[in-house]
Protein backbone atom coordinates (compact mmCIF):
# COMPACT_ATOMS: atom_id res chain seq x y z
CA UNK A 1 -26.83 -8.72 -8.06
CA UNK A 2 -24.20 -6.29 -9.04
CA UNK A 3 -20.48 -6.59 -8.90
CA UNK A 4 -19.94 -5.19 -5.61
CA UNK A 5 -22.69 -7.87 -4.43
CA UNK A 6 -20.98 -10.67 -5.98
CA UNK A 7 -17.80 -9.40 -4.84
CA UNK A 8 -19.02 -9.27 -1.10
CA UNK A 9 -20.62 -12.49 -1.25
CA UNK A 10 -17.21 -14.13 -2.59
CA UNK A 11 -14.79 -12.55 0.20
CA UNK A 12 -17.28 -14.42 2.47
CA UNK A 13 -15.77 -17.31 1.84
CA UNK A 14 -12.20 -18.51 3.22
CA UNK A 15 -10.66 -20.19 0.15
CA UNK A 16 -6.84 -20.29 2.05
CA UNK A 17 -4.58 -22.47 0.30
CA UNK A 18 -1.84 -24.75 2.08
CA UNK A 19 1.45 -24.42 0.45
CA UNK A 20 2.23 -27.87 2.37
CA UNK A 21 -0.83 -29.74 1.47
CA UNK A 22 -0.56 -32.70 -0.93
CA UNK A 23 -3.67 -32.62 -2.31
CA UNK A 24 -5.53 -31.56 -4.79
CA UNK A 25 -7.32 -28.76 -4.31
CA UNK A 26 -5.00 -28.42 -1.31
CA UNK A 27 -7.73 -27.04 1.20
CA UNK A 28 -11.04 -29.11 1.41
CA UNK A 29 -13.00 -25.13 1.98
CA UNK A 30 -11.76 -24.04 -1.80
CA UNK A 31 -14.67 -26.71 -2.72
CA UNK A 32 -17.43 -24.90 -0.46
CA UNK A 33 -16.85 -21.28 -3.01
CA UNK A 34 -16.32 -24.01 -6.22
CA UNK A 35 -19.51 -25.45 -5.35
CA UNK A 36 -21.32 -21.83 -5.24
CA UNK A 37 -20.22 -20.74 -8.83
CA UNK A 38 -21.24 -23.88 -10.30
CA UNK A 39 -25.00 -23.12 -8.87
CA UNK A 40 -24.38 -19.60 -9.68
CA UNK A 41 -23.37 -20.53 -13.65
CA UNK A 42 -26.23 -22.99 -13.67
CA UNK A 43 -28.66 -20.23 -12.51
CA UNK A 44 -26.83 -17.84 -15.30
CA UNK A 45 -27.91 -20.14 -18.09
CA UNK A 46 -24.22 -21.78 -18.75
CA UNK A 47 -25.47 -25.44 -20.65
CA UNK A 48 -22.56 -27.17 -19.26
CA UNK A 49 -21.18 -26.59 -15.65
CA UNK A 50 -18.82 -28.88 -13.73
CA UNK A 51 -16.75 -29.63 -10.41
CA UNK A 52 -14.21 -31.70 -11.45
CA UNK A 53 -12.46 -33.63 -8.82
CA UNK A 54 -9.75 -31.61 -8.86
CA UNK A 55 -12.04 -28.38 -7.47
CA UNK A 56 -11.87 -26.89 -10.57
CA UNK A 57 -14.88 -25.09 -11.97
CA UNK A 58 -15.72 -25.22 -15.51
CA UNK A 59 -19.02 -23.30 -17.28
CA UNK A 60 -19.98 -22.90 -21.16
CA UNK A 61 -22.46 -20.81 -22.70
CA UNK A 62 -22.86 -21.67 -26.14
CA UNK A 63 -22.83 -19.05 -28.98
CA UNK A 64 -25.77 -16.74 -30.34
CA UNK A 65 -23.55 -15.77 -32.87
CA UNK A 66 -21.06 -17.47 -34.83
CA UNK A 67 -19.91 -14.55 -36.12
CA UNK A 68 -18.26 -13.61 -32.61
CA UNK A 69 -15.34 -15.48 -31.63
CA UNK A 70 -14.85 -17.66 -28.69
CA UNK A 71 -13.42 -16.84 -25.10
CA UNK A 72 -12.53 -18.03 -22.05
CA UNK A 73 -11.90 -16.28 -18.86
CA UNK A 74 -10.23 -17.47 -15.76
CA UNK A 75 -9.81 -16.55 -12.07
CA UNK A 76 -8.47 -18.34 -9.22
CA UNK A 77 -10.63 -18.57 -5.79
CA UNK A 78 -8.07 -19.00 -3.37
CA UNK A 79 -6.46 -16.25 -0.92
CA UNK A 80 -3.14 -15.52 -0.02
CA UNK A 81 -1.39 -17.27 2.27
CA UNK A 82 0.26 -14.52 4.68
CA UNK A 83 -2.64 -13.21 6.15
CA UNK A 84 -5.86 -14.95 7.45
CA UNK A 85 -8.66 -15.34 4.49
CA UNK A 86 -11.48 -16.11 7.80
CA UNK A 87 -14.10 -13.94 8.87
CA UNK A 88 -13.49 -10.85 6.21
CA UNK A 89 -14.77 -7.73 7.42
CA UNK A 90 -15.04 -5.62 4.41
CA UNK A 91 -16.17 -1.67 4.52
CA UNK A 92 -17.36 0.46 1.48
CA UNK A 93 -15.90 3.96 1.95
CA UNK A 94 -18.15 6.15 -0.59
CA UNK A 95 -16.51 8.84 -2.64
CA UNK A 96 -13.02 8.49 -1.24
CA UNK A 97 -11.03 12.02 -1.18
CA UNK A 98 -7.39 11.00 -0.58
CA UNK A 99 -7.29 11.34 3.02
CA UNK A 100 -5.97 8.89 6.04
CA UNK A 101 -8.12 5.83 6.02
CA UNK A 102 -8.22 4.05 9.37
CA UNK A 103 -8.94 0.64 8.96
CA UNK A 104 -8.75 -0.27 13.05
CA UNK A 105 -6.88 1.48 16.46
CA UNK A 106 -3.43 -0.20 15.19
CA UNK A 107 -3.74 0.21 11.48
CA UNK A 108 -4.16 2.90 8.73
CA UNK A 109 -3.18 3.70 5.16
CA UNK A 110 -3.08 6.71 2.82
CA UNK A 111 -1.77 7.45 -0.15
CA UNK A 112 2.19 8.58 0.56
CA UNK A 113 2.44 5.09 1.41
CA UNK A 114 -0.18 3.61 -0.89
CA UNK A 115 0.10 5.05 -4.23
CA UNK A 116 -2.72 2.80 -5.58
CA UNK A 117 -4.43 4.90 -3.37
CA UNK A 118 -3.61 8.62 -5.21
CA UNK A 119 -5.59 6.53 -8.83
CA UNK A 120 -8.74 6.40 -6.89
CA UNK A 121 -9.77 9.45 -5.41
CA UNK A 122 -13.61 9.91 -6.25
CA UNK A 123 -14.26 5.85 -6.52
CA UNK A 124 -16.20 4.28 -3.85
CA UNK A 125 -13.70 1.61 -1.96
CA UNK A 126 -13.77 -1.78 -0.10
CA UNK A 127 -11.11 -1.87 2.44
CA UNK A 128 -10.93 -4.64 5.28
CA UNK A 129 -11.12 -3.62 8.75
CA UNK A 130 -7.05 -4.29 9.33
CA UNK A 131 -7.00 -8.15 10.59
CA UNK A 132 -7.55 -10.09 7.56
CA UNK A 133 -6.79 -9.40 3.78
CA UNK A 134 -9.79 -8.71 1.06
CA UNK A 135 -9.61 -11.37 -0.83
CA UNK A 136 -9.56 -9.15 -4.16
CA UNK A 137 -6.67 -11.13 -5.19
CA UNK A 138 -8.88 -12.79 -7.25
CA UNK A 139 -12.18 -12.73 -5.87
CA UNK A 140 -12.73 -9.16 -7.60
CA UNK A 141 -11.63 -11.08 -10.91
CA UNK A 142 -14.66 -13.91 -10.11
CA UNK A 143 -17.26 -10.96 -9.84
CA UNK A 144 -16.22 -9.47 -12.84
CA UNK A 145 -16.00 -12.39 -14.89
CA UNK A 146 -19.36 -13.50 -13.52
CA UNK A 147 -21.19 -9.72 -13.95
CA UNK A 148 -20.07 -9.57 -17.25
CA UNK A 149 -21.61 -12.50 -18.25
CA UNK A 150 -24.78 -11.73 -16.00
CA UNK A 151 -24.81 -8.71 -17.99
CA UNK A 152 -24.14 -10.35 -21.53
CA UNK A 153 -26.88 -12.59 -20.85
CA UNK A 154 -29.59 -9.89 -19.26
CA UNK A 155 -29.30 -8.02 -22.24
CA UNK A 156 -29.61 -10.11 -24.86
CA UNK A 157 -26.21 -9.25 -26.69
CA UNK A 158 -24.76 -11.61 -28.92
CA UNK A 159 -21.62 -13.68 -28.03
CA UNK A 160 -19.49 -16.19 -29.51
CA UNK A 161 -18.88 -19.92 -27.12
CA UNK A 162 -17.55 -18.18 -23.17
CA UNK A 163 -16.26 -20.50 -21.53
CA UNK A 164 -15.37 -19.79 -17.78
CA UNK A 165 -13.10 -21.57 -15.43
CA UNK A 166 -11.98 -21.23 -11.05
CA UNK A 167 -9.33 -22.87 -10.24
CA UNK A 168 -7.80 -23.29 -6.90
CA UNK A 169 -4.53 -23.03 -5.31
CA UNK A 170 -3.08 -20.24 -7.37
CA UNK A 171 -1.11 -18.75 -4.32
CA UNK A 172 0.62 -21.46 -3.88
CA UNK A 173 1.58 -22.59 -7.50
CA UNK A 174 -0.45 -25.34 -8.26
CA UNK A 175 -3.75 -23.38 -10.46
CA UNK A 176 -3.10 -25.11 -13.26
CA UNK A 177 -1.48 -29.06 -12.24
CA UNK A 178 -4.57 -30.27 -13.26
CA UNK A 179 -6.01 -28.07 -15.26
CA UNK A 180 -8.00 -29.79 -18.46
CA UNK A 181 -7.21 -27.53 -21.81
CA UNK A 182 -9.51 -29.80 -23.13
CA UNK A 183 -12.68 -28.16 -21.04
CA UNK A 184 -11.10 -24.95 -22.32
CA UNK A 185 -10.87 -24.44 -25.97
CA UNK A 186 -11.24 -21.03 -27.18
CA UNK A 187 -9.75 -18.38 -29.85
CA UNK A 188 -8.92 -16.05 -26.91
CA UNK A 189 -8.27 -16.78 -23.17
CA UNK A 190 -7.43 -13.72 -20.60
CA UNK A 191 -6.98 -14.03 -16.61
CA UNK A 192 -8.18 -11.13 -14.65
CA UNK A 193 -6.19 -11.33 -12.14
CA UNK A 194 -4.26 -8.03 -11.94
CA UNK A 195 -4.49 -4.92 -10.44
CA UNK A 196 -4.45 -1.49 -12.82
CA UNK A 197 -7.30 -1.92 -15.29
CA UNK A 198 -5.80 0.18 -18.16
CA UNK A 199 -3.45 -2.86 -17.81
CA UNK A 200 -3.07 -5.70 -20.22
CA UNK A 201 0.06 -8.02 -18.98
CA UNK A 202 2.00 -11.06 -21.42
CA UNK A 203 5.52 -10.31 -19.28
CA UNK A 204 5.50 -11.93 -15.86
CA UNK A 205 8.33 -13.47 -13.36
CA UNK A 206 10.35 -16.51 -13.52
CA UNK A 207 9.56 -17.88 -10.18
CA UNK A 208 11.18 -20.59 -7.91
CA UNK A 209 11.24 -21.75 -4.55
CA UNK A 210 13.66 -22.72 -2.60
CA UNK A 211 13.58 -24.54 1.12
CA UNK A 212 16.46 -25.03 3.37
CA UNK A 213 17.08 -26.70 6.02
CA UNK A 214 19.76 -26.27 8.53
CA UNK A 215 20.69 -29.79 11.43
CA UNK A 216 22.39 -28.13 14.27
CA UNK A 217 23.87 -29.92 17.23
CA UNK A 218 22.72 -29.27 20.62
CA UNK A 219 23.85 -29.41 24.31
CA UNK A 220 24.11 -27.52 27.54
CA UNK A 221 24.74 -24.46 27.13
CA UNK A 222 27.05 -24.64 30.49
CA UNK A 223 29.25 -27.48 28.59
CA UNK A 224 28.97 -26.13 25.23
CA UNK A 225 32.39 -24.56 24.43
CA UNK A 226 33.64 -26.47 21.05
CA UNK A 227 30.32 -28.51 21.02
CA UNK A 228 27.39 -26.45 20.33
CA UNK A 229 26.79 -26.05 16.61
CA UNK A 230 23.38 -23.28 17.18
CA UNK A 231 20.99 -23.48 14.07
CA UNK A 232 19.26 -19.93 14.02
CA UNK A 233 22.88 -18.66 14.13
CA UNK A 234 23.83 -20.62 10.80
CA UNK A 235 20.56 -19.44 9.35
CA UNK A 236 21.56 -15.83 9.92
CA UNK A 237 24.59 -16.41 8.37
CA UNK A 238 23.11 -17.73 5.28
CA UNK A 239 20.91 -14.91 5.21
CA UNK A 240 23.70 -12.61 5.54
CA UNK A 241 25.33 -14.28 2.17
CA UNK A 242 21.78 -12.75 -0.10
CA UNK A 243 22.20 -9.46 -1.29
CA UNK A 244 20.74 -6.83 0.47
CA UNK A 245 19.63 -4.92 -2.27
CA UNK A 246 17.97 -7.66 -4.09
CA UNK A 247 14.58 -7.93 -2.26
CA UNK A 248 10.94 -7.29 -2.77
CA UNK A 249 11.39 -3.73 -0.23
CA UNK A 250 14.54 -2.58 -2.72
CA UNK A 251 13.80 -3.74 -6.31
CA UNK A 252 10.96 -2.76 -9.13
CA UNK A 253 10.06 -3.26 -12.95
CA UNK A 254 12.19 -5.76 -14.18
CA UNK A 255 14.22 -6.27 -11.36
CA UNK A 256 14.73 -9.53 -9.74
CA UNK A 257 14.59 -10.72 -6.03
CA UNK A 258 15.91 -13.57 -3.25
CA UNK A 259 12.21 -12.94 -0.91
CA UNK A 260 12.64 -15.00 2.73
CA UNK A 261 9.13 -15.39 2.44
CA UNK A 262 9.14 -17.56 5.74
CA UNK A 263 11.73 -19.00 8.68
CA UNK A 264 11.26 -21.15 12.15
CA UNK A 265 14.40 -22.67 13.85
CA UNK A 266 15.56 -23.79 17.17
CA UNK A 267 19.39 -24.36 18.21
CA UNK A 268 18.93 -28.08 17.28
CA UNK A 269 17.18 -26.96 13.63
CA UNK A 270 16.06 -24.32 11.50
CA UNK A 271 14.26 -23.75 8.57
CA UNK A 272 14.04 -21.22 5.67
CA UNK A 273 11.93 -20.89 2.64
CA UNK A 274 12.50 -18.19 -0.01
CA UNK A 275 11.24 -17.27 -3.51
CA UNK A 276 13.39 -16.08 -6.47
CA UNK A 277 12.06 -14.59 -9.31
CA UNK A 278 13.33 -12.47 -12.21
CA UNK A 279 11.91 -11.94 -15.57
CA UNK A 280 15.03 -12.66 -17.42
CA UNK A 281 15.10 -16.19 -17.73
CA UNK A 282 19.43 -15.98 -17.67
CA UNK A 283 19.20 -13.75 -14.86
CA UNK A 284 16.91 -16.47 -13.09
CA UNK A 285 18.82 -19.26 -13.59
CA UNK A 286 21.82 -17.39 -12.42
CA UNK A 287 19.67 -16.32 -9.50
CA UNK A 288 19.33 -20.22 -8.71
CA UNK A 289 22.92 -21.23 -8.87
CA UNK A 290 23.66 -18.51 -6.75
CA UNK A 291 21.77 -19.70 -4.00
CA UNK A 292 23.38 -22.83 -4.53
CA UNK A 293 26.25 -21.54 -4.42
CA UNK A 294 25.86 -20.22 -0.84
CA UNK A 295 24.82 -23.93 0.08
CA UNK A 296 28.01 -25.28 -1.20
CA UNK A 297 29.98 -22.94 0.33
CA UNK A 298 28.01 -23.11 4.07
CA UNK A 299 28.40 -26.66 3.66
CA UNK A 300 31.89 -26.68 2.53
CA UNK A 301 32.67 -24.65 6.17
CA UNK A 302 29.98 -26.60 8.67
CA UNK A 303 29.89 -29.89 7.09
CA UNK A 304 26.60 -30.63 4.87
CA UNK A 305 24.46 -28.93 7.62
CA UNK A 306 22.69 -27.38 5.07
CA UNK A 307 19.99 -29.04 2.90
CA UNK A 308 18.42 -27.71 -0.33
CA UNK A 309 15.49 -27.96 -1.81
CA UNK A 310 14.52 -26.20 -4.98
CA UNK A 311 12.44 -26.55 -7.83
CA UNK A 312 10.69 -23.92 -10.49
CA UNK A 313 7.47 -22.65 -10.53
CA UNK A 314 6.11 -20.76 -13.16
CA UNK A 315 7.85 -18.99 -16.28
CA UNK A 316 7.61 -15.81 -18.22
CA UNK A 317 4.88 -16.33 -20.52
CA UNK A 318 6.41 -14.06 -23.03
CA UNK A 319 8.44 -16.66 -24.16
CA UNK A 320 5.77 -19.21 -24.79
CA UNK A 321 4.08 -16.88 -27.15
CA UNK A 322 6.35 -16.88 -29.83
CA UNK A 323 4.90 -13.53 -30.79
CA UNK A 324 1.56 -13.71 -31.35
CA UNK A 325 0.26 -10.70 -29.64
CA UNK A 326 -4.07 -11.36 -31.18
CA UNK A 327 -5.31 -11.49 -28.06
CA UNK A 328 -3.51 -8.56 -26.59
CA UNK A 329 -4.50 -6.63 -29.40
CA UNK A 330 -7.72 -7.35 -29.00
CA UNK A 331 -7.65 -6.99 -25.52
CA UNK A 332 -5.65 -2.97 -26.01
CA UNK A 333 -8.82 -2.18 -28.82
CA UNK A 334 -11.71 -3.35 -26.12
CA UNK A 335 -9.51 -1.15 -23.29
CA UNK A 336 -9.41 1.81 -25.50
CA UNK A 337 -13.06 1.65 -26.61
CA UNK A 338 -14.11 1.79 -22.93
CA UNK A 339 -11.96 5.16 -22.05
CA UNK A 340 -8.88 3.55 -21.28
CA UNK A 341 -5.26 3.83 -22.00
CA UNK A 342 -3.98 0.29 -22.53
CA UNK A 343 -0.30 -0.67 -21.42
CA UNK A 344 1.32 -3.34 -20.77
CA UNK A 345 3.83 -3.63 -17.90
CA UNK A 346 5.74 -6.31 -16.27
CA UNK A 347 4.06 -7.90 -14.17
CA UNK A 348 5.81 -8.62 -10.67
CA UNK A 349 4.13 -11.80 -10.06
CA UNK A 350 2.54 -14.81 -11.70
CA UNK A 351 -1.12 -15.95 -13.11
CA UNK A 352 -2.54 -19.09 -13.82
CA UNK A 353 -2.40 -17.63 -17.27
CA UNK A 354 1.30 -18.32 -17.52
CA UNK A 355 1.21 -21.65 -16.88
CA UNK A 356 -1.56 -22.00 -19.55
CA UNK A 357 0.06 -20.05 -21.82
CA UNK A 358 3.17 -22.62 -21.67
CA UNK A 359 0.79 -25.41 -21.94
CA UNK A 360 -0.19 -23.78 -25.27
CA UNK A 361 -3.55 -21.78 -24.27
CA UNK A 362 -2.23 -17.74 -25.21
CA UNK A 363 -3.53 -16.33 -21.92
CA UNK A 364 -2.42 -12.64 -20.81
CA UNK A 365 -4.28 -10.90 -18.01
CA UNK A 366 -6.46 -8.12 -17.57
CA UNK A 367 -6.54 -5.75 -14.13
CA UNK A 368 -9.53 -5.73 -11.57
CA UNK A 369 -9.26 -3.02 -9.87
CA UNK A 370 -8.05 -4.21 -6.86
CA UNK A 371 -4.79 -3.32 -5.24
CA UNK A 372 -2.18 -4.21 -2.24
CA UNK A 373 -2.89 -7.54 -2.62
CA UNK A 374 -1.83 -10.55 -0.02
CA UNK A 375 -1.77 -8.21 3.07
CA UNK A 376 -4.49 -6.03 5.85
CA UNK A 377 -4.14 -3.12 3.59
CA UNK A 378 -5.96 -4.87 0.31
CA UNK A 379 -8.13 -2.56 -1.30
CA UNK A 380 -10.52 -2.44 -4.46
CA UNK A 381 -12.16 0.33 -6.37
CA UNK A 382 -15.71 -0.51 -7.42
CA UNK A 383 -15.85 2.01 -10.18
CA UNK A 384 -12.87 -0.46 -11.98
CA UNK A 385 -14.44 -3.52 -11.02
CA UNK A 386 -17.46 -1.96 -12.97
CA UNK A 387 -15.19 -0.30 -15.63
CA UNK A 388 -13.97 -3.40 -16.34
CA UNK A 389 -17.50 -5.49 -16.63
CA UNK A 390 -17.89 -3.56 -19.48
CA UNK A 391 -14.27 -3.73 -20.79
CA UNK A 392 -15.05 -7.94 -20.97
CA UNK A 393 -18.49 -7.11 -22.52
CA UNK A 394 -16.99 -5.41 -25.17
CA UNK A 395 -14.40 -7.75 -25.92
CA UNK A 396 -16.68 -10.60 -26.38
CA UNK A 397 -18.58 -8.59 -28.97
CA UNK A 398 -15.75 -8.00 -31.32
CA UNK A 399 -16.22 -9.50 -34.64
CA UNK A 400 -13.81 -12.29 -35.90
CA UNK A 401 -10.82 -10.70 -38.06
């Protein structure tokens, strides 16, 4: 199989994770996919492949060379949870020359609005047919991880100890809660879970989440005069108190953001649930006593309507490296040696890699090749998915220092 085969074959799964499940993983159809790569590594040639009963996935291939060092790659298997992960529909478009791609009647994308887009004319594309997402985000990262070692293996090239690992519910914080560093020692350890491949990232957000809830008091509305206390209209107000400017749609680089990422509510109740994040870790926590700030002050008018729920999620891994920069030094030489100009950029998100890089495990992240991630108008290129096969091949084969 080839990376685009392994690719389609993962998106064929729906790994959705539950943001309000308990459990661990928290979606009983993550296991299904976890259950596939371990008969996929066993059918590689990995000597030790488990489940663990956490749904994470864990595969070693011993050395052929001791001369080579050691490395472990990780992905996570579950999708997004803003768009449906069911019954992908995903369509190569060959040779792509810049122009309006119509994924359905009501949905289309080109590259004025996409600019991912503009970086891949000439590749051959998988796009989704404009009612589900891809699934590249990190599916793409699984079929690279698992072609390069295909590959490595296939060809006979030496390699020091790779140890792989899938973890579930990524999207929704939780990759790494019970994640054994003990099933994962290594010299080097790299995510590939981002999107540019000349890309490799050590600077990601400071992320919390934050759920409110607003207790409104409801009667007729013939009788209400004086009475009525109407719960979506305290929730606007409290939206009305974030800054405007300070949102996914208005900021970039290093910028920060308050995201209303979702809301329900009725005149009796409402709900909100938002996500700050800002690399600075000052700026975050200022970011956090903002918002409850805003509480206090609602509260302080309407009478400790509003409840408050927030806790932290993830931290810049930059921080937690102390600066060693090895293994992105490594990882700019292997870049470079395939045709590529290696940055590194701030990443506007999060990876399982910085929450095992704070645990102690070093673990930037390389691209896939997949873009517009979390929404209808996911795409990936298969010439970077491919590119970066060989980028991994050639950073296992490295010599120690």
């Amino acid at each position: 199989m080839s990376v685009t085969e392994k690719f389609l074959h993962y998106v064929s799964f729906d790994t959705q994770s539950d943001p309000e499940s308990t459990t661990a993983p928290s979606t009983e159809k993550q296991l299904v996919l976890a259950k596939e790569l371990e008969k996929e590594c066993k059918a590689l040639g990995f000597q030790k492949v488990m489940v663990d009963p956490h749904g994470i996935v864990y595969a070693t291939l011993e050395a052929t060379d001791d001369r080579l060092p050691s490395f472990g790659f990780c992905a996570h298997m579950d999708t997004a949870t803003e768009l449906s992960g069911k019954d992908i529909r995903p369509r190569i478009i060959e040779n792509y020359d810049g122009s309006m791609i119509v994924l359905n009647d009501q949905y289309q994308m080109d590259c004025k609005k996409y600019p991912a887009l503009s970086n891949c004319i000439g590749d051959d594309l998988i796009v989704t047919d404009g009612n589900t997402l891809l699934g590249g985000d990190d599916k793409a990262g699984i079929a690279i991880i698992m072609q390069a070692v295909d590959e490595m293996i296939k060809e006979n090239l030496p390699h020091g100890k790779i140890i792989v690992a899938f973890t579930p519910d990524e999207e929704v914080g939780r990759g790494t809660e019970n994640f054994d560093l003990e099933q994962f020692q290594v010299d080097f350890a790299y995510t590939v879970d981002g999107g540019r491949i000349d890309a490799i990232d050590y600077e990601n957000f400071n992320a919390a989440q934050a759920k409110i809830t607003i207790t409104g008091n409801t009667i007729h509305p013939g009788y209400a005069k004086d009475k009525m206390i109407n719960a979506c209209l305290l929730s606007h107000e409290l939206i009305e108190a974030f800054p405007k400017q300070e949102t996914p749609a208005h900021t970039e680089n290093r910028e920060g953001f308050y995201h209303l990422l979702e809301m329900e509510g009725t005149c009796e109740s409402a709900s909100l649930a938002y996500i700050i994040r800002d690399h600075d870790f000052e700026k975050f926590t200022a970011r956090k006593q903002f918002v409850q700030d805003v509480i206090n002050s609602l509260n302080q008018k309407y009478g400790d309507r509003f409840q408050l729920e927030m806790q932290d999620q993830y931290y810049n891994m930059a921080q937690f490296m102390h600066g060693d920069m090895r293994s992105v030094t490594r990882a700019k030489e292997a870049l470079a040696a395939c045709g590529l100009d290696p940055v590194s950029i701030p990443t506007r998100g999060g990876t399982d890699g910085a929450m095992l890089t704070e645990k102690g495990c070093i673990c930037p992240n390389f691209g896939t090749g997949s873009y517009n991630h979390h929404g209808r108008y996911e795409f990936c290129s298969i010439n970077q998915m491919e590119t970066m096969v060989q980028v991994l091949k050639t950073l296992m084969q490295k010599q120690k220092p």
